[in-house]
C-alpha atoms as a PDB file:
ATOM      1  CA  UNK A   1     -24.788 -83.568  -3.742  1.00  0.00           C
ATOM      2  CA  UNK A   2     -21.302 -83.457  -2.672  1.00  0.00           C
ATOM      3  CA  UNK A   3     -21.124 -79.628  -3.501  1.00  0.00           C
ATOM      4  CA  UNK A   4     -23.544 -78.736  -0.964  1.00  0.00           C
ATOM      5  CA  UNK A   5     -21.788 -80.343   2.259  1.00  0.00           C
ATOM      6  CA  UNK A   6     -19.743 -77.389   2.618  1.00  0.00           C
ATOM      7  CA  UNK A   7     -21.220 -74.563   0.606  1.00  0.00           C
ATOM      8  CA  UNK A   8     -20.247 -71.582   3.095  1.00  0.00           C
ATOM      9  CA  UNK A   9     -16.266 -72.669   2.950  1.00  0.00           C
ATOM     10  CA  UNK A  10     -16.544 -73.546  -0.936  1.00  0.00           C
ATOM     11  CA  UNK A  11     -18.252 -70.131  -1.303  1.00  0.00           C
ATOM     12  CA  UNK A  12     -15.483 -68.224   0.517  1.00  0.00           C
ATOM     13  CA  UNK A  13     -13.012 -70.317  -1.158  1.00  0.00           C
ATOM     14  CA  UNK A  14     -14.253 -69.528  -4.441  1.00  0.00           C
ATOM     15  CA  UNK A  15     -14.971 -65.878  -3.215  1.00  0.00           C
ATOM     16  CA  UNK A  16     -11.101 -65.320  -2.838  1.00  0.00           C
ATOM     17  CA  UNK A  17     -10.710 -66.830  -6.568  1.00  0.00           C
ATOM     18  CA  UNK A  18     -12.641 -64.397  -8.041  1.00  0.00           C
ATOM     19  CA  UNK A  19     -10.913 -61.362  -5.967  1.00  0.00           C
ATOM     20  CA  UNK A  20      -7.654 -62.673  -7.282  1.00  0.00           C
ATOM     21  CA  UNK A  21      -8.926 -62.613 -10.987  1.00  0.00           C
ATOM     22  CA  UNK A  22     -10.190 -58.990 -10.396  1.00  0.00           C
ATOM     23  CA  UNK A  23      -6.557 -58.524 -10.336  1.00  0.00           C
ATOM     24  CA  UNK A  24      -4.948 -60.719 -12.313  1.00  0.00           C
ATOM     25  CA  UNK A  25      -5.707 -60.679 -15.829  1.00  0.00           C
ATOM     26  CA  UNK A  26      -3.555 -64.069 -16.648  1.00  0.00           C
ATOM     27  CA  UNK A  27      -4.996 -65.814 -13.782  1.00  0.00           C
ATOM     28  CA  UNK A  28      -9.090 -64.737 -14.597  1.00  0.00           C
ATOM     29  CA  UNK A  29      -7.677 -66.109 -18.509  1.00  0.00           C
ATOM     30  CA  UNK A  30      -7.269 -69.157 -16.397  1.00  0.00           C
ATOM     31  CA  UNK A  31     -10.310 -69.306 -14.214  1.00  0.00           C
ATOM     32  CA  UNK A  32     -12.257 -68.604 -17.301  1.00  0.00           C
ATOM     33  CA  UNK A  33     -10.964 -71.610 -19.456  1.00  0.00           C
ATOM     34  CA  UNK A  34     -10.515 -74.097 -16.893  1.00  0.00           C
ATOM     35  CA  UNK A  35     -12.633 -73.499 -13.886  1.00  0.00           C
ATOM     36  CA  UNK A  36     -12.114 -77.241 -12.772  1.00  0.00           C
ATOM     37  CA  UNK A  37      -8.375 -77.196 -12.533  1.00  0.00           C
ATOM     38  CA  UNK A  38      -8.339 -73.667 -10.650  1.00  0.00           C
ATOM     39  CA  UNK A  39     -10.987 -74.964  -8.268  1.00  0.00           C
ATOM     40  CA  UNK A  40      -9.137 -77.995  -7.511  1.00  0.00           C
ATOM     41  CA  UNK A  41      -5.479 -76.416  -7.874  1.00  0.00           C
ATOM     42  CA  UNK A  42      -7.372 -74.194  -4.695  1.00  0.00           C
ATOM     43  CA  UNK A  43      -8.498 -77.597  -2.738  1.00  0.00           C
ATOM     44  CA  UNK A  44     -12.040 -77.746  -3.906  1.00  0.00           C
ATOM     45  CA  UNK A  45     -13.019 -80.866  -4.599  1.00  0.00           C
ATOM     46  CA  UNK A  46     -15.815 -80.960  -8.183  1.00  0.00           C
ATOM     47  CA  UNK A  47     -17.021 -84.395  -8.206  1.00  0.00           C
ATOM     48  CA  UNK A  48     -17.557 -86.390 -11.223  1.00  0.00           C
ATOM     49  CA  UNK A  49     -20.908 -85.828 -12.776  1.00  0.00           C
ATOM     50  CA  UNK A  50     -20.177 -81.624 -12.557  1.00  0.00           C
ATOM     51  CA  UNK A  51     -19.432 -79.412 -15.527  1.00  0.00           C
ATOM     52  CA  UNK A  52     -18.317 -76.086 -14.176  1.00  0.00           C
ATOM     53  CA  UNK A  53     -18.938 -72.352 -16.122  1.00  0.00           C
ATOM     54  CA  UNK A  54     -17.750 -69.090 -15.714  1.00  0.00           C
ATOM     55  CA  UNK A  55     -20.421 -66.373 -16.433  1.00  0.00           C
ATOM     56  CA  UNK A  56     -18.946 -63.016 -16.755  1.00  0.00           C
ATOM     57  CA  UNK A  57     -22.394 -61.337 -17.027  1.00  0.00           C
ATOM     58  CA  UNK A  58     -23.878 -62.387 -13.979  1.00  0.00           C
ATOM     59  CA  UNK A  59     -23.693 -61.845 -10.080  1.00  0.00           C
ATOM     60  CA  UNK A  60     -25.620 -64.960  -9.382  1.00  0.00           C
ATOM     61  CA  UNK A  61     -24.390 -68.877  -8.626  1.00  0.00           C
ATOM     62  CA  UNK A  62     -26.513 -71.921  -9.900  1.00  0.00           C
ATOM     63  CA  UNK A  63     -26.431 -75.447  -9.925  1.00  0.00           C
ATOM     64  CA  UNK A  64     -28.913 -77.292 -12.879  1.00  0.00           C
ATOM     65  CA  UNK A  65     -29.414 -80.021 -14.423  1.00  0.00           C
ATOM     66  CA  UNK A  66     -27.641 -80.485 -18.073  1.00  0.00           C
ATOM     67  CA  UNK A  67     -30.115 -80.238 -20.952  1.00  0.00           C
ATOM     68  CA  UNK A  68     -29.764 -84.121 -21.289  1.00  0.00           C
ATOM     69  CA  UNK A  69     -29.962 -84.615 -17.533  1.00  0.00           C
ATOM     70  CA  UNK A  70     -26.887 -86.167 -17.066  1.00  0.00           C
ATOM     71  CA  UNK A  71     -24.890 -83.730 -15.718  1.00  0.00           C
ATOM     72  CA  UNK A  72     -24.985 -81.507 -13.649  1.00  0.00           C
ATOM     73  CA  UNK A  73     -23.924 -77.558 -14.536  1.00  0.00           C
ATOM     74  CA  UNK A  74     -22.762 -75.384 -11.641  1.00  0.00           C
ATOM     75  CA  UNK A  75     -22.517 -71.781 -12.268  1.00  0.00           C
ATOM     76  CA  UNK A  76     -20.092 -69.506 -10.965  1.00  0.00           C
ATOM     77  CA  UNK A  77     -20.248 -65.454 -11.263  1.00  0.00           C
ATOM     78  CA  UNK A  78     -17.557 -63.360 -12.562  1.00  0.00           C
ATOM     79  CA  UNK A  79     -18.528 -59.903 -12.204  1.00  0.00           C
ATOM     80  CA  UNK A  80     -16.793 -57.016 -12.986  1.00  0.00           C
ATOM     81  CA  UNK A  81     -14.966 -55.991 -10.020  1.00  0.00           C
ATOM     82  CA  UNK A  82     -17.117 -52.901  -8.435  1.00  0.00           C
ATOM     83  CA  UNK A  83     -15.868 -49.029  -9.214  1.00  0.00           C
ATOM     84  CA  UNK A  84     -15.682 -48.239  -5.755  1.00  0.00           C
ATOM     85  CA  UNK A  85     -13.260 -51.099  -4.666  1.00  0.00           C
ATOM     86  CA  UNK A  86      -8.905 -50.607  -4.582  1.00  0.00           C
ATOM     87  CA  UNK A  87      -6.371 -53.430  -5.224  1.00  0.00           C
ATOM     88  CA  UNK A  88      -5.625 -53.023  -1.737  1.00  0.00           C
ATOM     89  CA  UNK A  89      -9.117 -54.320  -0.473  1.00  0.00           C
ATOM     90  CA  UNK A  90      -9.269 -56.989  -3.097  1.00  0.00           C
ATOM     91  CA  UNK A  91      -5.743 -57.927  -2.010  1.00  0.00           C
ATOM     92  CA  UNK A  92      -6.963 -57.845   1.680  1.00  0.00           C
ATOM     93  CA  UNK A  93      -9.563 -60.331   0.436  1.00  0.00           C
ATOM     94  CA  UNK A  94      -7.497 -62.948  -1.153  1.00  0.00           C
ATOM     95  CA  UNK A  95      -5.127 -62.601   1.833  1.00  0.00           C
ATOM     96  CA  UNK A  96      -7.510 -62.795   4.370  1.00  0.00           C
ATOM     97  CA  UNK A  97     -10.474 -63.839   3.175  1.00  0.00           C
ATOM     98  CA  UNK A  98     -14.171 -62.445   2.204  1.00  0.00           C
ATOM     99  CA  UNK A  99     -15.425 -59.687   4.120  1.00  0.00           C
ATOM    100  CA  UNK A 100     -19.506 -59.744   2.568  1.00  0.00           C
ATOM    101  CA  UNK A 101     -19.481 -56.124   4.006  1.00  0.00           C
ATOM    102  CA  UNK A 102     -16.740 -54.581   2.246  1.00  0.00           C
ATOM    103  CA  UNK A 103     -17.123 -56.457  -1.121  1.00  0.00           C
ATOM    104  CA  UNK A 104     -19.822 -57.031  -3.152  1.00  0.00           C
ATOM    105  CA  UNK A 105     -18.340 -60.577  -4.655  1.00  0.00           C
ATOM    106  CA  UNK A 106     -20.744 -63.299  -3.322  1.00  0.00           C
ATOM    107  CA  UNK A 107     -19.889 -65.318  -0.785  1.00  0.00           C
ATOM    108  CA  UNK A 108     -22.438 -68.476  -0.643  1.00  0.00           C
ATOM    109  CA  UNK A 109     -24.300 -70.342  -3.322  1.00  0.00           C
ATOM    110  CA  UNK A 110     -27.804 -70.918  -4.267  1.00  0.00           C
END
């Protein structure tokens, strides 16, 4: 799958997306209704064939097979941004880009 060629840049790619919509309500609004246009507005390329999801209520990625099999359904986390964590290192993130030891947003897939 085309997904997989590059899953440690799409990861931290995606990683800086969902720092951004820990602070920016509008823009998680966004991410939330139309994960394909924010992943491609961000250069991420979601082949044909992919339905993309949001899931606010977990910390894990997945990519499965559609109940009728011909899709294929890739997950992407949401969490609620930790406690412990200030604008200013979530900023630092989306500037600079994932840090897996000061954040706890994942930062590969599956």
């Amino acid at each position: 799958m085309v997904l997989q060629r590059q899953w440690r840049q799409i990861g931290n790619q995606v990683s800086k997306l969902i720092a951004r919509a820990w602070l920016d309500e509008n823009f998680k609004a966004q991410f939330i209704a139309n994960p394909r246009r924010i992943l491609e507005e961000a250069g991420i390329d979601v082949p044909e064939g992919v339905d993309v999801r949001i899931d606010q209520f977990s910390q894990r990625w997945s990519i499965q097979q559609s109940e009728d099999m011909l899709r294929v359904v890739w997950t992407i986390p949401l969490p609620p941004r930790p406690a412990d964590v200030t604008d200013e290192q979530v900023t630092g993130w989306v500037q600079d880009g994932p840090d897996p030891g000061r954040l706890g947003t994942p930062t590969v897939c599956c």
